[in-house]
Protein backbone atom coordinates (compact mmCIF):
# COMPACT_ATOMS: atom_id res chain seq x y z
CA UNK A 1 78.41 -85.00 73.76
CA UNK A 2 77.60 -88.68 72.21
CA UNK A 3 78.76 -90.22 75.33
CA UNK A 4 76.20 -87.85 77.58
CA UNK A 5 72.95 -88.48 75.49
CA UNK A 6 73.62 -92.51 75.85
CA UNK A 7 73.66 -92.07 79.49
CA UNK A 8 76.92 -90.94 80.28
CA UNK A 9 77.05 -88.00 82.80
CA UNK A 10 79.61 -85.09 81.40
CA UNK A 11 82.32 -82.96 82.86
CA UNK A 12 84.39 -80.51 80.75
CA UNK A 13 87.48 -79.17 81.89
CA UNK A 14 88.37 -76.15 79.80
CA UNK A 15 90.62 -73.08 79.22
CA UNK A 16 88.28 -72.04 76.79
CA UNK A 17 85.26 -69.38 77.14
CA UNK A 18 82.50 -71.54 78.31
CA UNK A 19 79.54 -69.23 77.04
CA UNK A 20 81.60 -70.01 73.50
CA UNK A 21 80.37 -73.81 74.00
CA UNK A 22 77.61 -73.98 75.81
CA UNK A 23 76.06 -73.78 72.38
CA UNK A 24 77.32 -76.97 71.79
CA UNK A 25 76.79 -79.19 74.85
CA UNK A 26 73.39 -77.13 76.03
CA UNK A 27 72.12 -80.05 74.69
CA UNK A 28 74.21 -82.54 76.73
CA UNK A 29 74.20 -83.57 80.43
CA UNK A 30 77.85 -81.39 80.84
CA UNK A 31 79.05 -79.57 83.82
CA UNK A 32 81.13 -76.84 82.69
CA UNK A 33 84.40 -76.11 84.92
CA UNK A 34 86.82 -73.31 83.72
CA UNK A 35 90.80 -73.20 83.50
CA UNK A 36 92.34 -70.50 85.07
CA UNK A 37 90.99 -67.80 88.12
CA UNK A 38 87.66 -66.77 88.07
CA UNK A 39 85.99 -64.36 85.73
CA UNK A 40 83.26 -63.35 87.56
CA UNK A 41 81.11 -65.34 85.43
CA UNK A 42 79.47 -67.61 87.56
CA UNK A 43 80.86 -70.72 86.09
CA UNK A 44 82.90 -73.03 88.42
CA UNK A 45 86.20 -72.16 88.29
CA UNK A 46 89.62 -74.61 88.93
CA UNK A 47 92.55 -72.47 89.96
CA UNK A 48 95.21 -75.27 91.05
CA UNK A 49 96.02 -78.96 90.83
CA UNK A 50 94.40 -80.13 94.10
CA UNK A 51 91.33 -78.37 93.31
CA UNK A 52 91.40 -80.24 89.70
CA UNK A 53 91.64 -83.57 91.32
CA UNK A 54 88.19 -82.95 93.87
CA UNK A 55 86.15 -81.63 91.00
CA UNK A 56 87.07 -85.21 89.23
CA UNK A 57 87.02 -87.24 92.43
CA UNK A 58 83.36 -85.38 93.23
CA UNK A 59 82.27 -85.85 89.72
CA UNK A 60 82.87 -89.29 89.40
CA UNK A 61 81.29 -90.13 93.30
CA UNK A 62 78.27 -89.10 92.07
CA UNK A 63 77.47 -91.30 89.23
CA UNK A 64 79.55 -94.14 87.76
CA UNK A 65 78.94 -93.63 84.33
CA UNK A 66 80.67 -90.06 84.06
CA UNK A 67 83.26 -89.00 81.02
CA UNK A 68 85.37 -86.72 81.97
CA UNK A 69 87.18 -84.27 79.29
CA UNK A 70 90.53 -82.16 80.45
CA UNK A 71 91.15 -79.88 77.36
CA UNK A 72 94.19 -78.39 77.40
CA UNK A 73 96.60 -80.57 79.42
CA UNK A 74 99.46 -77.92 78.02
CA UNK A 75 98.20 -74.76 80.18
CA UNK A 76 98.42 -76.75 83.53
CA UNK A 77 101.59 -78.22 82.53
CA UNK A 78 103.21 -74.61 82.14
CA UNK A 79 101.44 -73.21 85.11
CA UNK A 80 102.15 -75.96 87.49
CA UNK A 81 105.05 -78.46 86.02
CA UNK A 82 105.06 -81.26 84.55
CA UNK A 83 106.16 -83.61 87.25
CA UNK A 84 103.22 -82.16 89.56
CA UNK A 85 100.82 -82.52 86.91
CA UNK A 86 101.54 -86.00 86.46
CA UNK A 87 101.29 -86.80 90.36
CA UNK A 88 98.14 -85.46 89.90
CA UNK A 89 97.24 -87.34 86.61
CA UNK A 90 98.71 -91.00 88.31
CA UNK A 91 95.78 -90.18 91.52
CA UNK A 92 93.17 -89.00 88.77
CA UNK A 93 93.55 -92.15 86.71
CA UNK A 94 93.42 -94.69 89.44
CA UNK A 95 90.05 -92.85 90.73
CA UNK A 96 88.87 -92.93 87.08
CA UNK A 97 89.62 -96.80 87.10
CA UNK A 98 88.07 -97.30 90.48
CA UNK A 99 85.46 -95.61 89.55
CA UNK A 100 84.57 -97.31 85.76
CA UNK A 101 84.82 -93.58 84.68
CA UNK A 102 86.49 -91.99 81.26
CA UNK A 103 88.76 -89.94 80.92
CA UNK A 104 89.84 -88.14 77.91
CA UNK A 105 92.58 -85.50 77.87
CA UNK A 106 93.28 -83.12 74.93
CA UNK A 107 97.13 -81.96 74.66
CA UNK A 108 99.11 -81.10 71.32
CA UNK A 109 102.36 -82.99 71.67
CA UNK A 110 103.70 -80.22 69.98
CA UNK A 111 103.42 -78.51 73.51
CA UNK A 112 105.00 -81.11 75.47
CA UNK A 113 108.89 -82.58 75.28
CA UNK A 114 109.14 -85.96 73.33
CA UNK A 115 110.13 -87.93 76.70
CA UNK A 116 106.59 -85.98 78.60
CA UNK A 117 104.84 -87.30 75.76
CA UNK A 118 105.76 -90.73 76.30
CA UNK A 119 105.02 -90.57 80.04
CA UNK A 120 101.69 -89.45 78.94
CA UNK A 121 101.13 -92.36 76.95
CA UNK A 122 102.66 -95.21 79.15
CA UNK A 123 99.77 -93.95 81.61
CA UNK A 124 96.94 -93.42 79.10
CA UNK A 125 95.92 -95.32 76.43
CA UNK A 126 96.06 -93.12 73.01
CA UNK A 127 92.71 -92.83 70.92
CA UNK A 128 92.78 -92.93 67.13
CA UNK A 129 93.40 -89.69 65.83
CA UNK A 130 93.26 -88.10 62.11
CA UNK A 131 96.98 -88.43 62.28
CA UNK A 132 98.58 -91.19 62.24
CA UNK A 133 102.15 -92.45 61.73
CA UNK A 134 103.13 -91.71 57.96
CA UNK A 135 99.22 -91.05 57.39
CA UNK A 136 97.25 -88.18 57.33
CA UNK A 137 93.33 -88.71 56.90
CA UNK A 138 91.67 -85.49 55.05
CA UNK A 139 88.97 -83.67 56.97
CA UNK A 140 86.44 -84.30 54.52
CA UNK A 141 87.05 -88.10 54.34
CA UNK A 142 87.00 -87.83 58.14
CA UNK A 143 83.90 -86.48 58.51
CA UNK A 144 82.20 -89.45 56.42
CA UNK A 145 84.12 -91.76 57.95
CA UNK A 146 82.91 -91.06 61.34
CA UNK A 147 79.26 -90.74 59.74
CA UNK A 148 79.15 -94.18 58.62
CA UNK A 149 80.87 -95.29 62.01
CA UNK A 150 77.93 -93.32 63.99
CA UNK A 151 75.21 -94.69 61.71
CA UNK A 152 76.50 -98.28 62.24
CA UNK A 153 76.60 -97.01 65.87
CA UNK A 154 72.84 -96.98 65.59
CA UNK A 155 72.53 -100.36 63.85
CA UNK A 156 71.70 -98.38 60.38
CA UNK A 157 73.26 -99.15 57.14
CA UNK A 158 74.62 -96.57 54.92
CA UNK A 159 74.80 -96.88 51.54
CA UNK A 160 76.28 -94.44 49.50
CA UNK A 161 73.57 -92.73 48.48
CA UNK A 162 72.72 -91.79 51.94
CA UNK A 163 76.38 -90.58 52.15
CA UNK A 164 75.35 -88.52 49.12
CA UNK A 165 72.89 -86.86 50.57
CA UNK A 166 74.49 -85.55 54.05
CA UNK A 167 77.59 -84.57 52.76
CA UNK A 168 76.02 -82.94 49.06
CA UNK A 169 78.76 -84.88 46.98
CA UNK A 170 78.41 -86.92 43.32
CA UNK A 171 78.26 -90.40 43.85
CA UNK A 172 81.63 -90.87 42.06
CA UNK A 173 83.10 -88.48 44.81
CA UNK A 174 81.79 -90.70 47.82
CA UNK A 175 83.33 -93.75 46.06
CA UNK A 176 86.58 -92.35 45.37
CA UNK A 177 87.00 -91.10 49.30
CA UNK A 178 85.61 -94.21 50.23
């Protein structure tokens, strides 16, 4: 959603009911594509792998700045394999690159073998998470932290009162997480 309203076009890729977020990108320059057969809906629907890769290679014809967000990487992994998924994935990248598109996939490597999961990541590059090796970042802190990185986004300095006020905590409580 902040890469649409700086000029990015949007394409979501989702297993998930998309009247459930349209709430949330309505907003946002998004095309919504759904996971799975068709519901009768009248949302686009992908139903295999070669069908996945001409929605991307359609979106990202059309415009050059397009991000592109595949949520749930798991499902199509256990519907179609993971080899076959990652032919796909190899051809999906190098149009992405081609392109000057993003990409962002969602997976839980919980879902995947350890030696998928490092196939994964030898072909993408890994954004910072919450979680990282031997650290775990609390929600809360989270949340502020990523305020203060959007606000400097905008060229805006936060002080801590101003961190005060968004998130409704006691000044010694923003210093402390800080």
């Amino acid at each position: 959603v902040d890469l649409t309203t700086s000029g990015y076009t949007g394409c979501l890729i989702t297993r998930m009911d998309p009247d459930s977020i349209k709430n949330v990108v309505l907003s946002a320059n998004i095309q919504i594509y759904h996971l799975g057969q068709d519901r009768g809906q009248g949302y686009d629907t992908i139903s295999d792998l070669r069908m996945l890769l001409q929605k991307i290679k359609d979106t990202c014809g059309k415009k050059k700045n397009t991000v592109i967000l595949i949520e749930r990487l798991d499902y199509l992994i256990n519907k179609f394999s993971f080899e076959k998924v990652m032919d796909v994935l190899y051809d999906i990248n190098d149009h992405i690159a081609k392109n000057n598109c993003l990409l962002l996939l969602r997976i839980d490597p919980a879902t995947v073998e350890k030696t998928q999961m490092a196939v994964i990541e030898n072909e993408l590059q890994l954004l910072p998470s919450q979680k990282i090796e031997g650290l775990t970042i609390e929600d809360e802190v989270y949340d502020i932290l990523r305020f203060i990185y959007e606000q400097n986004q905008n060229n805006a300095i936060v002080p801590i009162k101003k961190v005060m006020g968004r998130f409704k905590l006691a000044y010694s409580t923003v210093a402390k997480r800080l």
